[in-house]
C-alpha atoms as a PDB file:
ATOM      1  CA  UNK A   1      54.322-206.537-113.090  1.00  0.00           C
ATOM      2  CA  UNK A   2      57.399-208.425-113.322  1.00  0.00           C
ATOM      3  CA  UNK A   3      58.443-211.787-110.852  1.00  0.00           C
ATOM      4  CA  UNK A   4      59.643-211.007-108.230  1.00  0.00           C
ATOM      5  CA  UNK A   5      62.308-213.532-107.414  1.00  0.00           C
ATOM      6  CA  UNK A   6      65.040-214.496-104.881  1.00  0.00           C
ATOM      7  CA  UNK A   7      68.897-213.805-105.761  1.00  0.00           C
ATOM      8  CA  UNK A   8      69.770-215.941-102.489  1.00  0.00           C
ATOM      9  CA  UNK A   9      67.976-219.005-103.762  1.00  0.00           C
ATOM     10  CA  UNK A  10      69.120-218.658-107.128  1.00  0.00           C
ATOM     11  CA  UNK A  11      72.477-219.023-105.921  1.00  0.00           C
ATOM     12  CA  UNK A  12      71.288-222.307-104.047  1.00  0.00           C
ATOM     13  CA  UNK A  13      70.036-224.120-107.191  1.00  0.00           C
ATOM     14  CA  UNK A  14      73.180-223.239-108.989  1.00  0.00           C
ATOM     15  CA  UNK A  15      75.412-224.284-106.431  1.00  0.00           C
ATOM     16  CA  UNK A  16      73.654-227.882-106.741  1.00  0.00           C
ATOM     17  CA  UNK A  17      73.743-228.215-110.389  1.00  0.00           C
ATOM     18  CA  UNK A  18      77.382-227.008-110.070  1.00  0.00           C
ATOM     19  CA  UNK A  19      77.846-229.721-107.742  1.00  0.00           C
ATOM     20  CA  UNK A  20      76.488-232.239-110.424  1.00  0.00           C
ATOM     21  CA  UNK A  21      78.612-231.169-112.994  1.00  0.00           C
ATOM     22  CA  UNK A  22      81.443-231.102-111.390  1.00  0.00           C
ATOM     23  CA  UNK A  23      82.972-233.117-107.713  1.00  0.00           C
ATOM     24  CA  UNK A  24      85.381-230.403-107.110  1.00  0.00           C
ATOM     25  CA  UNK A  25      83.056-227.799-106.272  1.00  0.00           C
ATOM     26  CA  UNK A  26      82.967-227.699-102.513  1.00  0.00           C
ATOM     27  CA  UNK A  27      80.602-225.425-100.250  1.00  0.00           C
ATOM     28  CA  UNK A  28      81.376-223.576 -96.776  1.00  0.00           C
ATOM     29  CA  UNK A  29      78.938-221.442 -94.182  1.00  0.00           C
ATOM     30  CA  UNK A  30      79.217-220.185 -91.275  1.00  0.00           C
ATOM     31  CA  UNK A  31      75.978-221.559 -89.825  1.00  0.00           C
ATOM     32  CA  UNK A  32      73.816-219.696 -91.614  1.00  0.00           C
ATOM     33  CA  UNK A  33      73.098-222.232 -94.825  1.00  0.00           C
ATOM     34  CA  UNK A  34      69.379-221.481 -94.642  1.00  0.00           C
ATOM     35  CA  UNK A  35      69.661-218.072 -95.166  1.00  0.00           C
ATOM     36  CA  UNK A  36      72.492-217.954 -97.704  1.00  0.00           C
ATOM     37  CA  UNK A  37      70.499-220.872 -99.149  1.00  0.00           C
ATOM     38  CA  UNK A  38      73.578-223.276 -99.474  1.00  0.00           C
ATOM     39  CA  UNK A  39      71.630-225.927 -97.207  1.00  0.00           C
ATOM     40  CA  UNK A  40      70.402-226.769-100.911  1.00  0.00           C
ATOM     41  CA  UNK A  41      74.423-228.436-101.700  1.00  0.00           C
ATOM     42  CA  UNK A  42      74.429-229.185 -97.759  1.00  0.00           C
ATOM     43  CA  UNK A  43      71.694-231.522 -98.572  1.00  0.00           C
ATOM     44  CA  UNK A  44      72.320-232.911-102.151  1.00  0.00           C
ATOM     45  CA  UNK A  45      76.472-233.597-100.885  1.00  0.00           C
ATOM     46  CA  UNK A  46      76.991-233.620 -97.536  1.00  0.00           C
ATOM     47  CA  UNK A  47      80.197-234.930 -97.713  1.00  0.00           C
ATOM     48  CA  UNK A  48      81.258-232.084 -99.953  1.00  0.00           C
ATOM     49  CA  UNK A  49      79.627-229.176 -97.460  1.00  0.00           C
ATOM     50  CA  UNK A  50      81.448-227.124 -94.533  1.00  0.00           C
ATOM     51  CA  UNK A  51      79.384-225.831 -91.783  1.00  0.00           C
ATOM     52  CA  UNK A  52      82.407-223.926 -89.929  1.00  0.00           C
ATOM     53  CA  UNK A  53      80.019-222.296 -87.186  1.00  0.00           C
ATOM     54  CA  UNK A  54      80.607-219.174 -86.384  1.00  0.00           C
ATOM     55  CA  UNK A  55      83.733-218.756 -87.004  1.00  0.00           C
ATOM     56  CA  UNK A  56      83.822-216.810 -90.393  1.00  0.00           C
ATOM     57  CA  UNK A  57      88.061-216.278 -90.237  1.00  0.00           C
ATOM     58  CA  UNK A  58      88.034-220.127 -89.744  1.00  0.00           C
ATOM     59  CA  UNK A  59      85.816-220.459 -93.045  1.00  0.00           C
ATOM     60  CA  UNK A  60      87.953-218.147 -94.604  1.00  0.00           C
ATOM     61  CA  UNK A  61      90.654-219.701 -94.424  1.00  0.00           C
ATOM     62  CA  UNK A  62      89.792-223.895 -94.448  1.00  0.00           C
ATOM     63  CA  UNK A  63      88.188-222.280 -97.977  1.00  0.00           C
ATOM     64  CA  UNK A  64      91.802-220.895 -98.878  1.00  0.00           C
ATOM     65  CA  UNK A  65      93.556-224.515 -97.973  1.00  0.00           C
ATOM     66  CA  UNK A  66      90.643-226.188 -99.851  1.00  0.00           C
ATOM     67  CA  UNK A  67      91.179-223.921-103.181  1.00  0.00           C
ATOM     68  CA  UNK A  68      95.475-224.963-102.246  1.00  0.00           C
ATOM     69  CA  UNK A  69      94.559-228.758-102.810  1.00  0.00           C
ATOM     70  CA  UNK A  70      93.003-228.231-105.684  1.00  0.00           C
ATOM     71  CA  UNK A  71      89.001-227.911-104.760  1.00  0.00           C
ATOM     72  CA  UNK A  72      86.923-224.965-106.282  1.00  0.00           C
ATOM     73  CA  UNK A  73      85.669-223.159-102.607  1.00  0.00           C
ATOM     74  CA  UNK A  74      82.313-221.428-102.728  1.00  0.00           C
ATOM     75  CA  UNK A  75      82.102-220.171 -99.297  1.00  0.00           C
ATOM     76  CA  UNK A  76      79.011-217.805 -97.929  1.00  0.00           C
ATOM     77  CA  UNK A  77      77.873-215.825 -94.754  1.00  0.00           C
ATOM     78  CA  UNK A  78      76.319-212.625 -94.317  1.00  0.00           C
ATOM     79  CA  UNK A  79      78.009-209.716 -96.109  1.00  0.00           C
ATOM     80  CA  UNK A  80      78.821-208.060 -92.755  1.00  0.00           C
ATOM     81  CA  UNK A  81      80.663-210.837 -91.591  1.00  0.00           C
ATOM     82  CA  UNK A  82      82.489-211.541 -94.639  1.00  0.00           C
ATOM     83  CA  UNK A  83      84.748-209.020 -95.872  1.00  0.00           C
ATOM     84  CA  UNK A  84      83.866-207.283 -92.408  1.00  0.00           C
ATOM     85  CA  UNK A  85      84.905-209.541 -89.780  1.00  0.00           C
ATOM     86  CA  UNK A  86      87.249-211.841 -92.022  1.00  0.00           C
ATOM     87  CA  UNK A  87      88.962-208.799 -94.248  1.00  0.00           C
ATOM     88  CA  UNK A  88      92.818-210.060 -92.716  1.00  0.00           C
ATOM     89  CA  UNK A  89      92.374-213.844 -93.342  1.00  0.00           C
ATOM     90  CA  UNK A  90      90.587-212.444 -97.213  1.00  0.00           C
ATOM     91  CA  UNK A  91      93.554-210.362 -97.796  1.00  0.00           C
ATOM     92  CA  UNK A  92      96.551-213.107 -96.316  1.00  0.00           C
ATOM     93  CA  UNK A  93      95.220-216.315 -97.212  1.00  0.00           C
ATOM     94  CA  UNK A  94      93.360-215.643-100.347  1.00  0.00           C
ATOM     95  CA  UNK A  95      93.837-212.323-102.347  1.00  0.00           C
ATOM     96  CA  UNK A  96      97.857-212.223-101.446  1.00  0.00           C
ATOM     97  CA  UNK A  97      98.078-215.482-103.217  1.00  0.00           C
ATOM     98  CA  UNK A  98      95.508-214.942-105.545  1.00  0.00           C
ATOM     99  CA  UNK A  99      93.715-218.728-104.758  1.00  0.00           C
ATOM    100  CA  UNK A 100      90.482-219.933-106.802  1.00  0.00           C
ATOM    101  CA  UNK A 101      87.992-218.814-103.746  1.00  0.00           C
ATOM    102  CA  UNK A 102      84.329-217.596-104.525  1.00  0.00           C
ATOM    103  CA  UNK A 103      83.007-215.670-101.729  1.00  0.00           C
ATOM    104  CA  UNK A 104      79.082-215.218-102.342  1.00  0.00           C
ATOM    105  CA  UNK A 105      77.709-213.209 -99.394  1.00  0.00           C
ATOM    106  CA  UNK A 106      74.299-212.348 -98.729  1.00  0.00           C
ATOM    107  CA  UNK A 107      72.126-209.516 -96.633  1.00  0.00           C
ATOM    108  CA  UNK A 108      74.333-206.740 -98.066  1.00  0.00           C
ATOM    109  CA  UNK A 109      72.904-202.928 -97.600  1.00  0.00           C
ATOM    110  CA  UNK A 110      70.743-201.816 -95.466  1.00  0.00           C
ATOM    111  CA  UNK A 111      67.820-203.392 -97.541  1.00  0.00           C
ATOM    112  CA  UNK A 112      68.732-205.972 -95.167  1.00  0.00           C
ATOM    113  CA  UNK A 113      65.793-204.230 -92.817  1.00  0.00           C
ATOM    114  CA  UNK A 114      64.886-205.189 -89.163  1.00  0.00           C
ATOM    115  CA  UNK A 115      68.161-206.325 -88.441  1.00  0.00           C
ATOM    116  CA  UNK A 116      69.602-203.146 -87.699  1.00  0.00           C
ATOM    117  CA  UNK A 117      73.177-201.371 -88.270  1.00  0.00           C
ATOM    118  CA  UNK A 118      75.112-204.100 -86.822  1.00  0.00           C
ATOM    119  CA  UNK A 119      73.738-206.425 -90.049  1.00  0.00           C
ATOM    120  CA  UNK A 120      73.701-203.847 -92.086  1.00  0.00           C
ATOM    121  CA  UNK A 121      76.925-204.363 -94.649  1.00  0.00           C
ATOM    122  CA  UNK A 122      77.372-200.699 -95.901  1.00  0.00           C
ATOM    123  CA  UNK A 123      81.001-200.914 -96.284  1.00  0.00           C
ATOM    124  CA  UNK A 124      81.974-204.177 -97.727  1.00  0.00           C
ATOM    125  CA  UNK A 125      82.258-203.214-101.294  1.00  0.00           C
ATOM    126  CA  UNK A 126      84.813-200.188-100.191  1.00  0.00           C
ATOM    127  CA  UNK A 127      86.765-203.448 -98.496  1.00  0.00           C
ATOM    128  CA  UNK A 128      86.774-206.167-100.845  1.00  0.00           C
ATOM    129  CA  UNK A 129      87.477-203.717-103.451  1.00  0.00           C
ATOM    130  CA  UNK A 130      90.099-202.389-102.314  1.00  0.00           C
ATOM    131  CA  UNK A 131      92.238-206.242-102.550  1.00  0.00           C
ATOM    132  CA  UNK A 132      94.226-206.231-105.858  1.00  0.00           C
ATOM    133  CA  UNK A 133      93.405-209.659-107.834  1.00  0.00           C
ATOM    134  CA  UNK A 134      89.747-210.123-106.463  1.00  0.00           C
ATOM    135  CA  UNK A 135      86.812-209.764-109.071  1.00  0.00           C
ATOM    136  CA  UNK A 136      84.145-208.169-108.073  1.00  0.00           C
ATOM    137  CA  UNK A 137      79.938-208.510-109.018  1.00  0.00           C
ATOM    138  CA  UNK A 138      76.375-207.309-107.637  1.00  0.00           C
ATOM    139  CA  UNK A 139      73.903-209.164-109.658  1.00  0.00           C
ATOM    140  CA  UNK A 140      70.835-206.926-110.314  1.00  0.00           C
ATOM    141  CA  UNK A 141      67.830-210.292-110.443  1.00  0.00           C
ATOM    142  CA  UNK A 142      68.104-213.971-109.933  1.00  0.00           C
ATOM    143  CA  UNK A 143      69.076-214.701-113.638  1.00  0.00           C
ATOM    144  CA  UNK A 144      72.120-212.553-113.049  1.00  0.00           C
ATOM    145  CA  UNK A 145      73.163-214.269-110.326  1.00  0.00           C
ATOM    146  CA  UNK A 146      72.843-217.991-111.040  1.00  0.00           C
ATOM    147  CA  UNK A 147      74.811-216.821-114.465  1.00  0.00           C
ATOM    148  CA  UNK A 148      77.363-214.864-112.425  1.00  0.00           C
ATOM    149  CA  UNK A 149      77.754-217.516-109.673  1.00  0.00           C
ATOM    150  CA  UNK A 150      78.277-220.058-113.114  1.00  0.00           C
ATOM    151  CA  UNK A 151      81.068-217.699-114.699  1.00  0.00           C
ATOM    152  CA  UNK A 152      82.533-217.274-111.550  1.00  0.00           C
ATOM    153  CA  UNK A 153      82.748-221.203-111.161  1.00  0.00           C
ATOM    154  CA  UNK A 154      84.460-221.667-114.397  1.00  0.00           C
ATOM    155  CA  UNK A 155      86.665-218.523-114.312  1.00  0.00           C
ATOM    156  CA  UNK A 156      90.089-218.673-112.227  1.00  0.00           C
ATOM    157  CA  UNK A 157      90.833-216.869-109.025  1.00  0.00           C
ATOM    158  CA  UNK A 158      89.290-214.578-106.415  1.00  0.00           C
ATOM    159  CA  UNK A 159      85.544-213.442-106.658  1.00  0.00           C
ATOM    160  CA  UNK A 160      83.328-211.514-104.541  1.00  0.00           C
ATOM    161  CA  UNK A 161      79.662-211.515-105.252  1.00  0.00           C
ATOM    162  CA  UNK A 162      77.166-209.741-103.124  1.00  0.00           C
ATOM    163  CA  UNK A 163      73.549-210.489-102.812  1.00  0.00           C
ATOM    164  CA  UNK A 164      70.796-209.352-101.020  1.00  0.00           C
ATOM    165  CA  UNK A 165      68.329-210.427 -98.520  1.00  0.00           C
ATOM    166  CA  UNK A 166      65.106-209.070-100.293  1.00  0.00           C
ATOM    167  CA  UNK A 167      63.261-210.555-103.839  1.00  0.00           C
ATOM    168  CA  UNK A 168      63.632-208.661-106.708  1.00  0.00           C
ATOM    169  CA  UNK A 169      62.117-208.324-109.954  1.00  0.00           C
ATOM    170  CA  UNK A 170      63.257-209.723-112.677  1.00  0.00           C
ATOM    171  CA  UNK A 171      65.121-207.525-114.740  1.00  0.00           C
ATOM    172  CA  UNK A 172      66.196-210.011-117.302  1.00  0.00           C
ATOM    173  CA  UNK A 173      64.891-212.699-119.445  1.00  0.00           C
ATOM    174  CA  UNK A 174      65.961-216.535-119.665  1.00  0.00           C
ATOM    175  CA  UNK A 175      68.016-215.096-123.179  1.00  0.00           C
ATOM    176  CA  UNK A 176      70.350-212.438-120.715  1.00  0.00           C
ATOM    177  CA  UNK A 177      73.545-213.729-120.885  1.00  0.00           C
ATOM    178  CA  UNK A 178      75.782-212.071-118.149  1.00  0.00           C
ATOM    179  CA  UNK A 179      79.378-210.750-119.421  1.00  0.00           C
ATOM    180  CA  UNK A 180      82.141-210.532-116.610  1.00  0.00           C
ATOM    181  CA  UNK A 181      83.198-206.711-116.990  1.00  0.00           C
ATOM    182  CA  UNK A 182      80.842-205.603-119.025  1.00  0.00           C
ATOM    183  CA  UNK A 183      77.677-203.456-118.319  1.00  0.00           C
ATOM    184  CA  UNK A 184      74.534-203.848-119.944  1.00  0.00           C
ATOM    185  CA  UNK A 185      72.249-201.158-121.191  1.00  0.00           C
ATOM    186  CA  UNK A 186      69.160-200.946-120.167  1.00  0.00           C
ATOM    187  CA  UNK A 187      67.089-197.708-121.732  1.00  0.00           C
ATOM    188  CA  UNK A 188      68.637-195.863-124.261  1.00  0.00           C
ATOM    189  CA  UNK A 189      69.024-192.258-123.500  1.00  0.00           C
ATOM    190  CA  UNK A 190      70.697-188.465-124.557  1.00  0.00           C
ATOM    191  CA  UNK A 191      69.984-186.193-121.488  1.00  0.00           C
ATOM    192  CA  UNK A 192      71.841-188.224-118.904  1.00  0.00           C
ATOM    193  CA  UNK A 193      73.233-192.061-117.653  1.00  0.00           C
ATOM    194  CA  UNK A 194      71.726-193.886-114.509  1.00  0.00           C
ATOM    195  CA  UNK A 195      74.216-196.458-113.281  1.00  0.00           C
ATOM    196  CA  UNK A 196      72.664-198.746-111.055  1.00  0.00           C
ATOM    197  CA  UNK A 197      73.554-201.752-109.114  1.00  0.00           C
ATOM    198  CA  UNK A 198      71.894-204.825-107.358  1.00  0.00           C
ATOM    199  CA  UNK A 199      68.613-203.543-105.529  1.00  0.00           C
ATOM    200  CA  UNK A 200      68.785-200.035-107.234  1.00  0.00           C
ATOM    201  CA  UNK A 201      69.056-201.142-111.007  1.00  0.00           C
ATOM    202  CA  UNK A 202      64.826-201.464-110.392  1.00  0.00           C
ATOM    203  CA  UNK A 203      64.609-198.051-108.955  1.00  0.00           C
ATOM    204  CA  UNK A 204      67.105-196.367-111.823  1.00  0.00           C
ATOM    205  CA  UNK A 205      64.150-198.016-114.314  1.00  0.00           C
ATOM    206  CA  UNK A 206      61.615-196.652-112.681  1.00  0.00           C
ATOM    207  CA  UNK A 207      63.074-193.550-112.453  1.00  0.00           C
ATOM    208  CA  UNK A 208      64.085-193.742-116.023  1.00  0.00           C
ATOM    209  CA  UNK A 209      60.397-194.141-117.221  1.00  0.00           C
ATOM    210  CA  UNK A 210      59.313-191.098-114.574  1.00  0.00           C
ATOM    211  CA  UNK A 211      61.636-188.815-116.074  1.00  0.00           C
ATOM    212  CA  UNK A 212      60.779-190.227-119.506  1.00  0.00           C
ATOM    213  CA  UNK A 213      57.323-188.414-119.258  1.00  0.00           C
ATOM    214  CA  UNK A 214      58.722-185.186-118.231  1.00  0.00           C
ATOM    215  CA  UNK A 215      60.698-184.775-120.953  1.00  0.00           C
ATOM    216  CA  UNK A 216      63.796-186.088-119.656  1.00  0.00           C
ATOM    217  CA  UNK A 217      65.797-188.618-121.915  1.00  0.00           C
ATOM    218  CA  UNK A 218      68.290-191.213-119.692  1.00  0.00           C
ATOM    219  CA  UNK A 219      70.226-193.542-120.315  1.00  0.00           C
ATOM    220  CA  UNK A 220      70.324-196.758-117.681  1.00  0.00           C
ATOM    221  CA  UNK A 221      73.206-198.571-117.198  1.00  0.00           C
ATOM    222  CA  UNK A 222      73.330-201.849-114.914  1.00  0.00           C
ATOM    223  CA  UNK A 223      77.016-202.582-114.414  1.00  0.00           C
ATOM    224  CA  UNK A 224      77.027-206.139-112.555  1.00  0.00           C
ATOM    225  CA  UNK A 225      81.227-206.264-112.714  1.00  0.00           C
ATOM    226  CA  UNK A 226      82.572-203.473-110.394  1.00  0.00           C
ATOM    227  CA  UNK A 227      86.051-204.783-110.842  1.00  0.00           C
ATOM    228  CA  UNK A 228      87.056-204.852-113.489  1.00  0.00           C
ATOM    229  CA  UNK A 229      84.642-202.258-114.320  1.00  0.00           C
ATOM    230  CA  UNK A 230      83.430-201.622-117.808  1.00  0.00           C
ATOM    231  CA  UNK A 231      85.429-197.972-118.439  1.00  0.00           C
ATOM    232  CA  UNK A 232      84.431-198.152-122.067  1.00  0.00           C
ATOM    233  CA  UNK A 233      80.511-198.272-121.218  1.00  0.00           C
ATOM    234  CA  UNK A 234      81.621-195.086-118.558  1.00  0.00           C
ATOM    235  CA  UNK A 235      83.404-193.448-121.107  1.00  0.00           C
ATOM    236  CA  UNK A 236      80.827-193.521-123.714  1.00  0.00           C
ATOM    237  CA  UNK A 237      77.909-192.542-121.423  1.00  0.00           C
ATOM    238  CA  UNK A 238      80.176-189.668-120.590  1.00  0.00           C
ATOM    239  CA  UNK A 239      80.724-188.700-123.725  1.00  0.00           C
ATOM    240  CA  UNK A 240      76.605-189.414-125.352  1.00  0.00           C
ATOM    241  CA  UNK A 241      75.279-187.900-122.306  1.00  0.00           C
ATOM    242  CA  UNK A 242      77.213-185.237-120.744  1.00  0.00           C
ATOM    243  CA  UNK A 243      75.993-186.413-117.025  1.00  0.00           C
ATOM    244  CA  UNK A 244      76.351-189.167-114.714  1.00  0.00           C
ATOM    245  CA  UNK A 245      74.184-190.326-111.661  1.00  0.00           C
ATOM    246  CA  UNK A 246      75.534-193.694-109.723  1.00  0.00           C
ATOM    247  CA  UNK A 247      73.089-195.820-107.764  1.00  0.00           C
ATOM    248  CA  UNK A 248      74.086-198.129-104.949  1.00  0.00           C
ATOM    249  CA  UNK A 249      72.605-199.599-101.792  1.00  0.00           C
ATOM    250  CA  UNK A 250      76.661-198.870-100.008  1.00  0.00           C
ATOM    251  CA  UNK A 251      77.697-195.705 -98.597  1.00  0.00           C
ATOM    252  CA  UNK A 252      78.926-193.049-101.254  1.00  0.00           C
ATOM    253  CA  UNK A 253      82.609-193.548 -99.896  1.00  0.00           C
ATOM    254  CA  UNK A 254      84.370-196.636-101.869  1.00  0.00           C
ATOM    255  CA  UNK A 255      81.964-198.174-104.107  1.00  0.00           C
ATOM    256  CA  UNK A 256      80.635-197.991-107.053  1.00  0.00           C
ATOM    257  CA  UNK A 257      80.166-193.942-107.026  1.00  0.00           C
ATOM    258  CA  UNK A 258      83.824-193.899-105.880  1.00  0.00           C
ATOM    259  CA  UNK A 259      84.790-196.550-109.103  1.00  0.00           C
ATOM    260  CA  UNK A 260      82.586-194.538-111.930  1.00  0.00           C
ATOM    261  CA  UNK A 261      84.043-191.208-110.418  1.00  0.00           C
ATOM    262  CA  UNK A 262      87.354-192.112-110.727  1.00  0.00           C
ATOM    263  CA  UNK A 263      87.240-193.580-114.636  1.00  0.00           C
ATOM    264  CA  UNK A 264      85.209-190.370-115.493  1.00  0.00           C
ATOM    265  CA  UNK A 265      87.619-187.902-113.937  1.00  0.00           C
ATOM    266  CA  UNK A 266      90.894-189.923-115.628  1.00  0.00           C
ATOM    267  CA  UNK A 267      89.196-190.303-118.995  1.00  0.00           C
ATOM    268  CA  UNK A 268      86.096-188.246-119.696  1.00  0.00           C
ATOM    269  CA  UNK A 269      85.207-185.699-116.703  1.00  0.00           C
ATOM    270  CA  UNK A 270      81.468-184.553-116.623  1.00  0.00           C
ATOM    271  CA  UNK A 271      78.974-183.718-113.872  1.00  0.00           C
ATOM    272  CA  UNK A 272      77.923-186.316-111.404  1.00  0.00           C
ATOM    273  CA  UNK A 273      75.798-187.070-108.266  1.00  0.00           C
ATOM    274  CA  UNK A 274      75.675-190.178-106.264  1.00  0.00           C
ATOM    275  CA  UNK A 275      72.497-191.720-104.589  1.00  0.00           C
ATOM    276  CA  UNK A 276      74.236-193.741-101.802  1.00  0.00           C
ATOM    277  CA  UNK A 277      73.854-194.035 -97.959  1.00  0.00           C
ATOM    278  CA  UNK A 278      75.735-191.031 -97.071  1.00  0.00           C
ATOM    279  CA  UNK A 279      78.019-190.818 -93.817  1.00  0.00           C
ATOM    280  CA  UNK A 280      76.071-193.099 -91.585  1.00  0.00           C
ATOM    281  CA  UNK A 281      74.598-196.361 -90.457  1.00  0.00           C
ATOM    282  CA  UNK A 282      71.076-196.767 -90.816  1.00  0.00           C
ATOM    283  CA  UNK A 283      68.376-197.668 -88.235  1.00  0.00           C
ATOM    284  CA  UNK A 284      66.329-200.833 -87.932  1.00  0.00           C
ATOM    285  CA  UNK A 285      63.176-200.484 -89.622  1.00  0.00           C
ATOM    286  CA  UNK A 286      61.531-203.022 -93.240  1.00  0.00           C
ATOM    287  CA  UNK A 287      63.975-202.453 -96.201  1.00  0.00           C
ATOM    288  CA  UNK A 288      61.177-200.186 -97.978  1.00  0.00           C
ATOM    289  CA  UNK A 289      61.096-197.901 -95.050  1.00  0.00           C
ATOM    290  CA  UNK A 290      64.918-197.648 -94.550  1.00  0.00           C
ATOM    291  CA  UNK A 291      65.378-197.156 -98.627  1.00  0.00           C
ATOM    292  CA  UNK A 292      63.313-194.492 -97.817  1.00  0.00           C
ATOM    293  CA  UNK A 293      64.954-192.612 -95.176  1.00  0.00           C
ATOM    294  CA  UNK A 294      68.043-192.880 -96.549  1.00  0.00           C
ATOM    295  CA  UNK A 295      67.260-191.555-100.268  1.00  0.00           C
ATOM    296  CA  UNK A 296      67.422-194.518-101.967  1.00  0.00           C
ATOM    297  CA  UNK A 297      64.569-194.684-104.040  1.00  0.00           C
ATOM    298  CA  UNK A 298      63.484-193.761-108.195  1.00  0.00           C
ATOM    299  CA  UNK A 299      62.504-190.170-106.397  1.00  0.00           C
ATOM    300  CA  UNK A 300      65.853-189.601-104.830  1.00  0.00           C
ATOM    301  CA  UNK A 301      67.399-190.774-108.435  1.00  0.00           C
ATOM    302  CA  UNK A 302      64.900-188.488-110.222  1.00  0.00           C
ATOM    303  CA  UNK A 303      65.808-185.677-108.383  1.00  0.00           C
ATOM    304  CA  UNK A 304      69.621-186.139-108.706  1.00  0.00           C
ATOM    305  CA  UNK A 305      69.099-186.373-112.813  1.00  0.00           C
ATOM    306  CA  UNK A 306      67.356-182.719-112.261  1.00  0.00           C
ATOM    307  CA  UNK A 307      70.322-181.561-110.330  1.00  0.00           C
ATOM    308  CA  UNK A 308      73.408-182.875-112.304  1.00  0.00           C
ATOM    309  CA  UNK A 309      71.606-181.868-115.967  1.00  0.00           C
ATOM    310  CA  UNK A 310      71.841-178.512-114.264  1.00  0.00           C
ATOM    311  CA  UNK A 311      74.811-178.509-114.136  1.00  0.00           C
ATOM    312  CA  UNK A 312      76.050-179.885-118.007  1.00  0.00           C
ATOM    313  CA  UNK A 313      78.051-178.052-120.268  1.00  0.00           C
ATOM    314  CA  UNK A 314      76.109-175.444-122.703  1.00  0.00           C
END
């Protein structure tokens, strides 16, 4: 079985050794540093760490001025607070002037659990994607994110990167290097792509090696960068495959179904089904549970493979 490991405290660690390397890297919360894990910088440079309270338009936009003067802002809540309760200061104060801020969020989806539909971040990808200049990445494992939180670092202007609240296996080994806009194959396959993000990447495998033994050939895609996305990597799964099936832990509407959907109807249109939280906000209950309920799991992806070969030319 593989380790299963914390993206949240991977981003910790890296923050320090960022801070180490270099005394421009500054870090902001919003009073929730053990649970985004940047108490780890709060500790190591407290004169270099921002505890706004709760006050995430505040943090927004002291991380804006900081990026202004010449700083390198990594600033973190909960997903649902930020782009949800911050999206005006996000789109004024950072994406209008396109200024060096790295938002890293955590608890997005509604593998966030027990905490119920008000923490449950189902539309923040829709809303931070929809900002022209911002990059935008859902690691898959905690080696993608400490390399995606270290490209982010060294690359200029406005990122986004989601996490979530629950371990996951390790996808990747200490050789993955991560490539900003570029996905990364992960089976090979002729029948049909999986693309899979951030908590579902696991289940698209799973469901990958299910299908596998039913005769069932598919192709799995993890594509970290949703913008800018990889449109050759769509392209050519449209085009080897014939069928598409997206995997997200958002709702269908505005993210990454809504991304693939629209680079496969512009360039390469085939059939394609979408295992996302459909129109609604889920109920408290533990992340398996809810994952569940809400057909996001390697069954629900199985079963969408079945329906979209159906539906494949010749």
């Amino acid at each position: 079985m593989p380790e299963v490991v914390s993206l949240r405290e991977a981003y910790g660690k890296t923050l320090v050794e960022l801070g180490r390397e270099n005394p421009d890297i500054v870090v902001l919360d919003a009073d929730l540093s053990p649970s985004t894990m940047t108490h780890f910088f709060a500790r190591e440079f407290p004169d270099r760490f921002f505890d706004c309270g709760v006050a995430e338009q505040n943090m927004v936009t002291i991380a804006a001025g900081l990026a202004a003067s010449g700083k390198i802002p990594f600033a973190s809540t909960f997903a649902v607070f930020v782009p949800g309760r911050s999206f005006d200061q996000i789109r004024m104060s950072i994406a209008y002037s396109r200024l060096n801020v790295k938002l890293v969020v955590t608890h997005g989806g509604i593998s966030v659990g027990e905490d119920g539909a008000s923490h449950h971040s189902v539309e923040d990808l829709a809303l931070i994607g929809s900002l022209p200049g911002f990059t935008v990445i859902v690691p898959a494992d905690a080696i993608e994110t400490a390399q995606a939180v270290r490209v982010a670092a060294a690359s200029n202007g406005p990122f986004y990167i989601r996490l979530c609240r629950p371990k996951l296996p390790l996808v990747y080994n200490q050789d993955y290097r991560f490539e900003l806009g570029k996905a990364v194959t992960m089976r090979q396959g002729k029948d049909a792509t999986i693309i899979a993000i951030g908590v579902m990447l696991s289940a698209a495998l799973e469901a990958a090696d299910n299908l596998r033994r039913q005769g069932i050939d598919c192709r799995v895609l993890n594509m970290p960068t949703l913008k800018p996305v990889d449109e050759a990597a769509i392209v050519k799964a449209a085009d080897d495959t014939g069928a598409i099936v997206t995997a997200e832990d958002h709702l269908e509407h505005g993210g990454l179904g809504s991304i693939i959907s629209q680079v496969v109807a512009r360039r390469h249109p085939v059939p394609m089904e979408f295992v996302a939280v459909k129109d609604t906000y889920a109920k408290s209950g533990k992340a398996t549970e809810l994952l569940q309920r809400y057909g996001l799991t390697a069954k629900d992806i199985e079963q969408a493979v079945r329906e979209v070969i159906k539906r494949k030319r010749g």
